[in-house]
PDB file of N, CA and C in Angstrom:
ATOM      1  N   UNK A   1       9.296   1.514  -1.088  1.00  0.00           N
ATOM      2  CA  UNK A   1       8.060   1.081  -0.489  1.00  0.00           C
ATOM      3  C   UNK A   1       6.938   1.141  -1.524  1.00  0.00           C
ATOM      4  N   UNK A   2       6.073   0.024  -1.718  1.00  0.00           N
ATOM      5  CA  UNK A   2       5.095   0.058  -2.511  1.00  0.00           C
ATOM      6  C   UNK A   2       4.239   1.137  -2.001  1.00  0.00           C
ATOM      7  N   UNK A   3       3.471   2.116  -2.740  1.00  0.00           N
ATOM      8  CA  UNK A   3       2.497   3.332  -2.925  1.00  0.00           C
ATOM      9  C   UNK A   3       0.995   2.405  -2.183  1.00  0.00           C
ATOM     10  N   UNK A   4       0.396   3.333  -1.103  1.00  0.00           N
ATOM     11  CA  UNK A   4      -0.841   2.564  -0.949  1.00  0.00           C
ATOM     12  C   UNK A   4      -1.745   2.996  -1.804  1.00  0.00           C
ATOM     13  N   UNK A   5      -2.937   2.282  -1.851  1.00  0.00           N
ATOM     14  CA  UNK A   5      -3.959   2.345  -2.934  1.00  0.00           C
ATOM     15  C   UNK A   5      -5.278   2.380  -2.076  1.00  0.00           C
ATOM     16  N   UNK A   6      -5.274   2.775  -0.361  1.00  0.00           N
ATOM     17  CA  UNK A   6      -6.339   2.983  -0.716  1.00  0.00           C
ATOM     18  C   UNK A   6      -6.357   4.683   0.202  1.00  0.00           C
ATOM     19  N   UNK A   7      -5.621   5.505  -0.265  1.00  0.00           N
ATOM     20  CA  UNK A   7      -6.010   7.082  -0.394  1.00  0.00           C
ATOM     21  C   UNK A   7      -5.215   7.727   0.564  1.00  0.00           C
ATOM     22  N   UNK A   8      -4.453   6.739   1.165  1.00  0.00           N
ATOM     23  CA  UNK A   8      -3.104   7.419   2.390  1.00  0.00           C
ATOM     24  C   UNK A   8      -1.924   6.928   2.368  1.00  0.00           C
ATOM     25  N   UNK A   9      -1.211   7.590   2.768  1.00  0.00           N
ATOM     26  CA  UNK A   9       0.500   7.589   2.348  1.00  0.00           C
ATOM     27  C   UNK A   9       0.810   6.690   3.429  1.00  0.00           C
ATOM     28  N   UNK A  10       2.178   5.419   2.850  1.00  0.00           N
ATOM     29  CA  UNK A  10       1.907   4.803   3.677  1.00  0.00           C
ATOM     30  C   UNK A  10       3.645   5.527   4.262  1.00  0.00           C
ATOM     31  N   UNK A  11       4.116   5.127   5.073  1.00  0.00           N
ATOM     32  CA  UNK A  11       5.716   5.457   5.471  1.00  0.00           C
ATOM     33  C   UNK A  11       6.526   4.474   6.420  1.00  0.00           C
ATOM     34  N   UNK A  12       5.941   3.779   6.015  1.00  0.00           N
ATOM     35  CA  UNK A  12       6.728   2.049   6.231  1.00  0.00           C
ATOM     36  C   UNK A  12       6.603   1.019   5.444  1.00  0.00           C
ATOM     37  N   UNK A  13       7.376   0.321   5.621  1.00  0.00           N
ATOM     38  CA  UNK A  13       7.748  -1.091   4.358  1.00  0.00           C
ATOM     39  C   UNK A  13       6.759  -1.844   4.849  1.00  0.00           C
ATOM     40  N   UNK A  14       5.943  -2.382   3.716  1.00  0.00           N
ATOM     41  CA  UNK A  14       4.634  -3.323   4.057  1.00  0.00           C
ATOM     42  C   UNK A  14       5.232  -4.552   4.583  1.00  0.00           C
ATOM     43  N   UNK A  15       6.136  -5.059   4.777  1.00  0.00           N
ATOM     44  CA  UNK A  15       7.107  -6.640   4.322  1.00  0.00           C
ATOM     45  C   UNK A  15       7.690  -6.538   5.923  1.00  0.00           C
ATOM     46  N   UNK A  16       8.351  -5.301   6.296  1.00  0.00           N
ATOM     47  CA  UNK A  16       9.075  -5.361   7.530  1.00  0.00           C
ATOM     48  C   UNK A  16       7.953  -4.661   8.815  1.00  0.00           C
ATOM     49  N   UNK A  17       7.569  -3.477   8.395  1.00  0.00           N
ATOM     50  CA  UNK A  17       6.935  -2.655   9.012  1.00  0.00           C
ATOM     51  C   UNK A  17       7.613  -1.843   9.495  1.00  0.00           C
ATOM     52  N   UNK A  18       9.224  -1.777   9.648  1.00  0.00           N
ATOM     53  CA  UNK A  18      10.435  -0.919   9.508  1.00  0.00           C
ATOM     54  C   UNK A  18      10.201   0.735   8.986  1.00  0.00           C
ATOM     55  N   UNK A  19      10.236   1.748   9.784  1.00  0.00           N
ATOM     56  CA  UNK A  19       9.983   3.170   8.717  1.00  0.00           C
ATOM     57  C   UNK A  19      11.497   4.118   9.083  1.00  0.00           C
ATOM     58  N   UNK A  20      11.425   5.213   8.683  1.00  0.00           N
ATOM     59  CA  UNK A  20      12.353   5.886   9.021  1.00  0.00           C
ATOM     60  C   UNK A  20      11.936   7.037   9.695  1.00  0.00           C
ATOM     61  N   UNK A  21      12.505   7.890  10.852  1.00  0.00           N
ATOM     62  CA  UNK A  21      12.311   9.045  11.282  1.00  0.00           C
ATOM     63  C   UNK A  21      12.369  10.468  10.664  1.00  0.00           C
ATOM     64  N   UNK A  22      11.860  10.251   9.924  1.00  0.00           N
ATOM     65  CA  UNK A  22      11.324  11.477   8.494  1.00  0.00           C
ATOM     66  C   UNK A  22      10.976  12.846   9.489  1.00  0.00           C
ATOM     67  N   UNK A  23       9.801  12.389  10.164  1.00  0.00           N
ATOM     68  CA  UNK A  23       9.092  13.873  10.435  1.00  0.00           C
ATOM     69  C   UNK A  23       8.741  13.899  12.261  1.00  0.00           C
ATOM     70  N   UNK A  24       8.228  15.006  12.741  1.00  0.00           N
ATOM     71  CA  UNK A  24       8.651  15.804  14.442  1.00  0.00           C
ATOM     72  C   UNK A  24       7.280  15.715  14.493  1.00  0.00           C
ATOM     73  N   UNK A  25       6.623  15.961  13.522  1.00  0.00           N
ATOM     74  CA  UNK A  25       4.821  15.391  13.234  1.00  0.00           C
ATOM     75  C   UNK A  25       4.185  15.432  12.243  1.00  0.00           C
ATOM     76  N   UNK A  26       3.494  14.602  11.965  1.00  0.00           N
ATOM     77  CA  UNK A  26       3.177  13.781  10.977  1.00  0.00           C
ATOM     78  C   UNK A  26       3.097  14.656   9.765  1.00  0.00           C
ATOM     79  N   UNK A  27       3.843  14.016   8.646  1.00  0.00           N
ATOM     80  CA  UNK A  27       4.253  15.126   7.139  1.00  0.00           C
ATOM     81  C   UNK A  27       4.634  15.910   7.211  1.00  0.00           C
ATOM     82  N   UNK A  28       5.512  16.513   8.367  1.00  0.00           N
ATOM     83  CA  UNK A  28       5.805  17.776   8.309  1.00  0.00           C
ATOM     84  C   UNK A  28       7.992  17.420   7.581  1.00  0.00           C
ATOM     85  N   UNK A  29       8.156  16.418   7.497  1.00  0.00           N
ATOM     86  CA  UNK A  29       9.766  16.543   7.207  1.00  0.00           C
ATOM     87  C   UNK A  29      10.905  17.060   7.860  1.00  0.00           C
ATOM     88  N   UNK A  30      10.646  17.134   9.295  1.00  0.00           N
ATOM     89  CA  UNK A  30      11.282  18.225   9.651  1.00  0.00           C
ATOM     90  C   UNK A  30      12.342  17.489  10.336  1.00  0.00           C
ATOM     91  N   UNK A  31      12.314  16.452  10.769  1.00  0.00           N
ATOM     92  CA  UNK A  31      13.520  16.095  11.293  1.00  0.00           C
ATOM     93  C   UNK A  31      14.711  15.233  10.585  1.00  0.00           C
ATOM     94  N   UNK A  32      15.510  15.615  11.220  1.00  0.00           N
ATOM     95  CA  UNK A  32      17.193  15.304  10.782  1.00  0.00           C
ATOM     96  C   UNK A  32      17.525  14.396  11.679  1.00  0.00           C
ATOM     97  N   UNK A  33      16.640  13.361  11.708  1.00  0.00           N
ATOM     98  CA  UNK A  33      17.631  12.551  12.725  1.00  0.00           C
ATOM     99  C   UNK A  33      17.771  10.973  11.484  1.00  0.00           C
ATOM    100  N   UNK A  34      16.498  11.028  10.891  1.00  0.00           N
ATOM    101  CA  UNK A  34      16.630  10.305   9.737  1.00  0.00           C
ATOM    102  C   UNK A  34      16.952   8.574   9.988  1.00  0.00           C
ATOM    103  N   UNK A  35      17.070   8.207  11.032  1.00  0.00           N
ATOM    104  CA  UNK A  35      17.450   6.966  11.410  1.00  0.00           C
ATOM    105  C   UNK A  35      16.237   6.118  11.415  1.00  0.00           C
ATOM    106  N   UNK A  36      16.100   4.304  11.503  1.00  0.00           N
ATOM    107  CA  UNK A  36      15.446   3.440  11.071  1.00  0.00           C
ATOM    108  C   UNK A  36      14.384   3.909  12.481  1.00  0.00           C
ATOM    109  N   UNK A  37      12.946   3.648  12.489  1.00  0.00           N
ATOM    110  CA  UNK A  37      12.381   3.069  13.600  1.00  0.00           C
ATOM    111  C   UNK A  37      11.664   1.891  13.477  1.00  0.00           C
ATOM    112  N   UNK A  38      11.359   1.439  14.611  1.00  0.00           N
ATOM    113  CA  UNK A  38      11.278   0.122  15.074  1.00  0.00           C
ATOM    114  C   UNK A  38       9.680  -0.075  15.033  1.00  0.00           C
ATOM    115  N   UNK A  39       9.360  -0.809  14.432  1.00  0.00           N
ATOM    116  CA  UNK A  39       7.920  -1.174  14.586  1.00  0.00           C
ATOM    117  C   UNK A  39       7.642  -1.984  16.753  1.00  0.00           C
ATOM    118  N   UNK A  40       7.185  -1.355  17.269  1.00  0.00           N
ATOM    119  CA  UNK A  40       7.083  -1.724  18.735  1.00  0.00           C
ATOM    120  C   UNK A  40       5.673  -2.007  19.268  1.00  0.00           C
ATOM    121  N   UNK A  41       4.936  -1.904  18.725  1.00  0.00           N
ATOM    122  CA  UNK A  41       3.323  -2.343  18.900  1.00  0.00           C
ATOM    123  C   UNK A  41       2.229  -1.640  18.163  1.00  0.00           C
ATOM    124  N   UNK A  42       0.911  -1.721  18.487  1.00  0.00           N
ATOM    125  CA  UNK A  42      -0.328  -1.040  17.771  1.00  0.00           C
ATOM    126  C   UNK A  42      -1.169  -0.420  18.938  1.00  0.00           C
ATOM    127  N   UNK A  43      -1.496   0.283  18.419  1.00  0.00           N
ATOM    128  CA  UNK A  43      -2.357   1.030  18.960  1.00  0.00           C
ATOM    129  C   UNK A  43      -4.148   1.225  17.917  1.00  0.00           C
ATOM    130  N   UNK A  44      -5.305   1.308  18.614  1.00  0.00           N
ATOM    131  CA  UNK A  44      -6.883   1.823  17.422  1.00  0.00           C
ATOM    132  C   UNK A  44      -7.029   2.745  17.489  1.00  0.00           C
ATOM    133  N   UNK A  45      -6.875   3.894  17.065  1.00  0.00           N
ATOM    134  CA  UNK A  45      -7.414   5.259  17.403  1.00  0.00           C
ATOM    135  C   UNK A  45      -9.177   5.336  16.529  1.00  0.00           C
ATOM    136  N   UNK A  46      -9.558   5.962  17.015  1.00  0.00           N
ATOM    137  CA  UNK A  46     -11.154   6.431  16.728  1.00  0.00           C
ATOM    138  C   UNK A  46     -10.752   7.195  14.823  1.00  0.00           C
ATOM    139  N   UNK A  47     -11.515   6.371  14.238  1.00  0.00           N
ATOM    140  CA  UNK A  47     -11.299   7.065  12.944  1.00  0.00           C
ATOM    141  C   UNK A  47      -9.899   6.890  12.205  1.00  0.00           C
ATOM    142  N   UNK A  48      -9.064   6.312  12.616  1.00  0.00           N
ATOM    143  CA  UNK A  48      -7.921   5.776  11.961  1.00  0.00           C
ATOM    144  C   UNK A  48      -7.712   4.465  12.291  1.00  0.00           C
ATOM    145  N   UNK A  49      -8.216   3.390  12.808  1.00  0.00           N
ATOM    146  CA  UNK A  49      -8.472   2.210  12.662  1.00  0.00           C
ATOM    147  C   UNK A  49      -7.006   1.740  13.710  1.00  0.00           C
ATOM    148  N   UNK A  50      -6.872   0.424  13.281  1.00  0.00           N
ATOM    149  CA  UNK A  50      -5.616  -0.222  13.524  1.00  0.00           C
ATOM    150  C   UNK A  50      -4.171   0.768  13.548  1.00  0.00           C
ATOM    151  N   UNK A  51      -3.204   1.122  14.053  1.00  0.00           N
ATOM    152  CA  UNK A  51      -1.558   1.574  13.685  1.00  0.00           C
ATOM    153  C   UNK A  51      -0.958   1.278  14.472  1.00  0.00           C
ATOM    154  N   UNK A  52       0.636   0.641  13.757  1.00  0.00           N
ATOM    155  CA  UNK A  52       1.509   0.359  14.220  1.00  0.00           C
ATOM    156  C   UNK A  52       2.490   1.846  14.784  1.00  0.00           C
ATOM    157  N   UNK A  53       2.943   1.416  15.785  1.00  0.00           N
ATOM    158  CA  UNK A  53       3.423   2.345  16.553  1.00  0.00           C
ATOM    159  C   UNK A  53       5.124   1.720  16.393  1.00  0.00           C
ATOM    160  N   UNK A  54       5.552   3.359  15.956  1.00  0.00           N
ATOM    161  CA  UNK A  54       7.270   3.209  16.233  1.00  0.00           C
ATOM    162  C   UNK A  54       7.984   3.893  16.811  1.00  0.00           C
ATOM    163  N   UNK A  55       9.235   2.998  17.367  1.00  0.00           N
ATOM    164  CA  UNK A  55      10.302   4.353  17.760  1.00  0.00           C
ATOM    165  C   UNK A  55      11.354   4.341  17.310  1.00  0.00           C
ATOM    166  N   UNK A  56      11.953   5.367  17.196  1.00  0.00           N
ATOM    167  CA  UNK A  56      13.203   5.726  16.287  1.00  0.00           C
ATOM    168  C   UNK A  56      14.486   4.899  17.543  1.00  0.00           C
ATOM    169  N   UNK A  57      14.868   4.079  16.666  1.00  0.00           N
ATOM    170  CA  UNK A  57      16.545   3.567  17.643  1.00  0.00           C
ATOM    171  C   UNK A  57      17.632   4.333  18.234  1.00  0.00           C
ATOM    172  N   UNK A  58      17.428   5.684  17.342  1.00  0.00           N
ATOM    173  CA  UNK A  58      18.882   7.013  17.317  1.00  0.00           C
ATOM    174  C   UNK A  58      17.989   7.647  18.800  1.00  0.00           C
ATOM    175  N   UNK A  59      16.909   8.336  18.883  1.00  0.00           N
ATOM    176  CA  UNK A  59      16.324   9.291  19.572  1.00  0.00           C
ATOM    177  C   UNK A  59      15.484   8.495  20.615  1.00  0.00           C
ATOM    178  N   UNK A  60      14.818   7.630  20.444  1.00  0.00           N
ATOM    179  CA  UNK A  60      13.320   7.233  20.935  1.00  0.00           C
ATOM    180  C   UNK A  60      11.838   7.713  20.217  1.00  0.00           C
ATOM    181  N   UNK A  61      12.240   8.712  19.536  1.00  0.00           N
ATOM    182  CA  UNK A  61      11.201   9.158  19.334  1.00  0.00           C
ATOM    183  C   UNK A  61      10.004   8.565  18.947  1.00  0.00           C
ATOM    184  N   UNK A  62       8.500   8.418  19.218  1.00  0.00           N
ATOM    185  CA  UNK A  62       7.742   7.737  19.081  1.00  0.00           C
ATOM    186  C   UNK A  62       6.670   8.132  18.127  1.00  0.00           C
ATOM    187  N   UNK A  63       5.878   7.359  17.250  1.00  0.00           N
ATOM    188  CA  UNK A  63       4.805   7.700  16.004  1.00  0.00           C
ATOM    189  C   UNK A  63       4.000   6.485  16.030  1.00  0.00           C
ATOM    190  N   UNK A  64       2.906   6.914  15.569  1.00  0.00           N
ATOM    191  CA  UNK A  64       1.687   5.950  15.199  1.00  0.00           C
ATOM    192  C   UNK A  64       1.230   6.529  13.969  1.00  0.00           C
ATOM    193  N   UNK A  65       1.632   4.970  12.966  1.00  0.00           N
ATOM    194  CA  UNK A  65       1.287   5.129  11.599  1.00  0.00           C
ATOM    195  C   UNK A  65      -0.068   4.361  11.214  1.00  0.00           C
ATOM    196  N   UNK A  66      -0.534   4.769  10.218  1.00  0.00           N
ATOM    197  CA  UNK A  66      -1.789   3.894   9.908  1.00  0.00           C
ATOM    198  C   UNK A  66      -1.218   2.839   9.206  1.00  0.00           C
ATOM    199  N   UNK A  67      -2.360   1.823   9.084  1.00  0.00           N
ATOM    200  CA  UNK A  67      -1.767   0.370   8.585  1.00  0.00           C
ATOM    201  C   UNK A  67      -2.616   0.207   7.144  1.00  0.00           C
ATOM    202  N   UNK A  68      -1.548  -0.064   6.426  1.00  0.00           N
ATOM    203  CA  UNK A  68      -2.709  -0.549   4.988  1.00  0.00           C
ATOM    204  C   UNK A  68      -2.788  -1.843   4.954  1.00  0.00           C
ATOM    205  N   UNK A  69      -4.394  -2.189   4.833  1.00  0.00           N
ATOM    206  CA  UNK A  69      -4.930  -3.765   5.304  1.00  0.00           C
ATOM    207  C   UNK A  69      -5.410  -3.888   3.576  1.00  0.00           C
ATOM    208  N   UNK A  70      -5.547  -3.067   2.746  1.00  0.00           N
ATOM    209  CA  UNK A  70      -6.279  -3.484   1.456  1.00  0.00           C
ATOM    210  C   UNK A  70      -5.286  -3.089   0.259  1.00  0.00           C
ATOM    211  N   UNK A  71      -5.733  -3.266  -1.132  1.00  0.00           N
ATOM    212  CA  UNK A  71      -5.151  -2.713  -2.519  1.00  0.00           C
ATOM    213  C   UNK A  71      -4.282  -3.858  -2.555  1.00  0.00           C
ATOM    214  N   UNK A  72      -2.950  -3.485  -3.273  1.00  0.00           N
ATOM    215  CA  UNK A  72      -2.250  -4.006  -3.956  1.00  0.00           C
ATOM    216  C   UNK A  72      -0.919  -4.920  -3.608  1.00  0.00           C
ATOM    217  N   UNK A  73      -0.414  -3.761  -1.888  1.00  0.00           N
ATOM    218  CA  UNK A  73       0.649  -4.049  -1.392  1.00  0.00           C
ATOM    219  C   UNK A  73       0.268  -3.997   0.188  1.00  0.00           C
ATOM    220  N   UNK A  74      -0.570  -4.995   0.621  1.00  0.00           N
ATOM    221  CA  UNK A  74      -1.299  -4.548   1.880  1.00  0.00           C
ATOM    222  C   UNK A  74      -0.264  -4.619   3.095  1.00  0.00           C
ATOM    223  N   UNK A  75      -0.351  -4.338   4.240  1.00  0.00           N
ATOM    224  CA  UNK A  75       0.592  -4.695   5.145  1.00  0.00           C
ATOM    225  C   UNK A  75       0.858  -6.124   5.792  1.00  0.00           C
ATOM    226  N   UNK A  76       1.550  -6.673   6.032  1.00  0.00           N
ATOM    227  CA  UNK A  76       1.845  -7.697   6.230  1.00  0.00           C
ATOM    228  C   UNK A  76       1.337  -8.486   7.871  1.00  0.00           C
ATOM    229  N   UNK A  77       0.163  -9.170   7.649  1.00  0.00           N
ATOM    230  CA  UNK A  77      -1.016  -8.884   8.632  1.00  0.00           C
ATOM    231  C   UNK A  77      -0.369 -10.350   9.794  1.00  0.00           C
ATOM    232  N   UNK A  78       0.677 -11.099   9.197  1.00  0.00           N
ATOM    233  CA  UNK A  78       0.987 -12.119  10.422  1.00  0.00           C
ATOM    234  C   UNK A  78       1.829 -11.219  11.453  1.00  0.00           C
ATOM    235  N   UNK A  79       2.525 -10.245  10.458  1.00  0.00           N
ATOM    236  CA  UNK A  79       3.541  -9.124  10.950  1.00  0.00           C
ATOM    237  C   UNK A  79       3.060  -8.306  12.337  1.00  0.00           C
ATOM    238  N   UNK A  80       1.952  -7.663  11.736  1.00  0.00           N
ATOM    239  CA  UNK A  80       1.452  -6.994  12.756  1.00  0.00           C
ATOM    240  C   UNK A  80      -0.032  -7.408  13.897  1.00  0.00           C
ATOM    241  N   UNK A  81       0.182  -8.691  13.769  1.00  0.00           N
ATOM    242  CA  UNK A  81      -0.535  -9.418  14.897  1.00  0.00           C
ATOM    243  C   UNK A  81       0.477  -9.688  15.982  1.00  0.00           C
ATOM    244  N   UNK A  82       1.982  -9.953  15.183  1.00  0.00           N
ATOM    245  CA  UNK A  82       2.727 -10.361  16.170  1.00  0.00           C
ATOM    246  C   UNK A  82       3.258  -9.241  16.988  1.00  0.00           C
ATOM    247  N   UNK A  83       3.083  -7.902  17.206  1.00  0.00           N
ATOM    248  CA  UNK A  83       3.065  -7.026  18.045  1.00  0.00           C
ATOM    249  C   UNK A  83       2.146  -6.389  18.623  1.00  0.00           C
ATOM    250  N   UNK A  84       2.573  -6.410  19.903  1.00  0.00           N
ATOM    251  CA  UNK A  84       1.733  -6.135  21.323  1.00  0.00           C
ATOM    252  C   UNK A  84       1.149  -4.817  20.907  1.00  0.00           C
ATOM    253  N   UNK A  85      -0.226  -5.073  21.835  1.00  0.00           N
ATOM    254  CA  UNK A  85      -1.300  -4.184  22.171  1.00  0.00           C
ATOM    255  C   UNK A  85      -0.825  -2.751  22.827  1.00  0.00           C
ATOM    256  N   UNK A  86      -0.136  -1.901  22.664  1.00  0.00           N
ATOM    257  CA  UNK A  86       0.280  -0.782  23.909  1.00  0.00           C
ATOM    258  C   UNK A  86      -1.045  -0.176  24.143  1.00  0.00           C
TER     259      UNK A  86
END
């Protein structure tokens, strides 16, 4: 995955919006379930702007990532228009 550039980690593929079930909450690494999740819609939170929301295919488990809209490798913005509002 290209590195974001503008000051936050991104943990999905800018191209798919595809991430993996890394962590139980956010940066923490803690889970072992490690399987693909599904980019399934967006959500705005106050102070974190736009994020795509995923769930893991193995568990369900659900996350809201921030979206990189600027720099070098931005997110792929036809991508994430085309998923629903939750």
């Amino acid at each position: 995955m290209p590195a974001s550039t503008d000051g936050h980690y991104r943990n999905h593929c800018p191209y798919c919006l595809w991430s993996l079930h890394v962590d139980e909450l956010p940066g923490d690494r803690a889970s072992e379930c490690r399987r693909p999740m599904e980019p399934v819609g967006l959500v705005e939170k106050s102070g974190k702007g736009w994020q795509v929301v995923h769930r893991c295919t193995a568990c369900g488990h659900r996350q809201p990532n921030r979206l990189v809209r600027d720099g070098d490798a931005p997110d792929d913005l036809d991508l994430v228009l085309s998923l629903p509002w939750l």
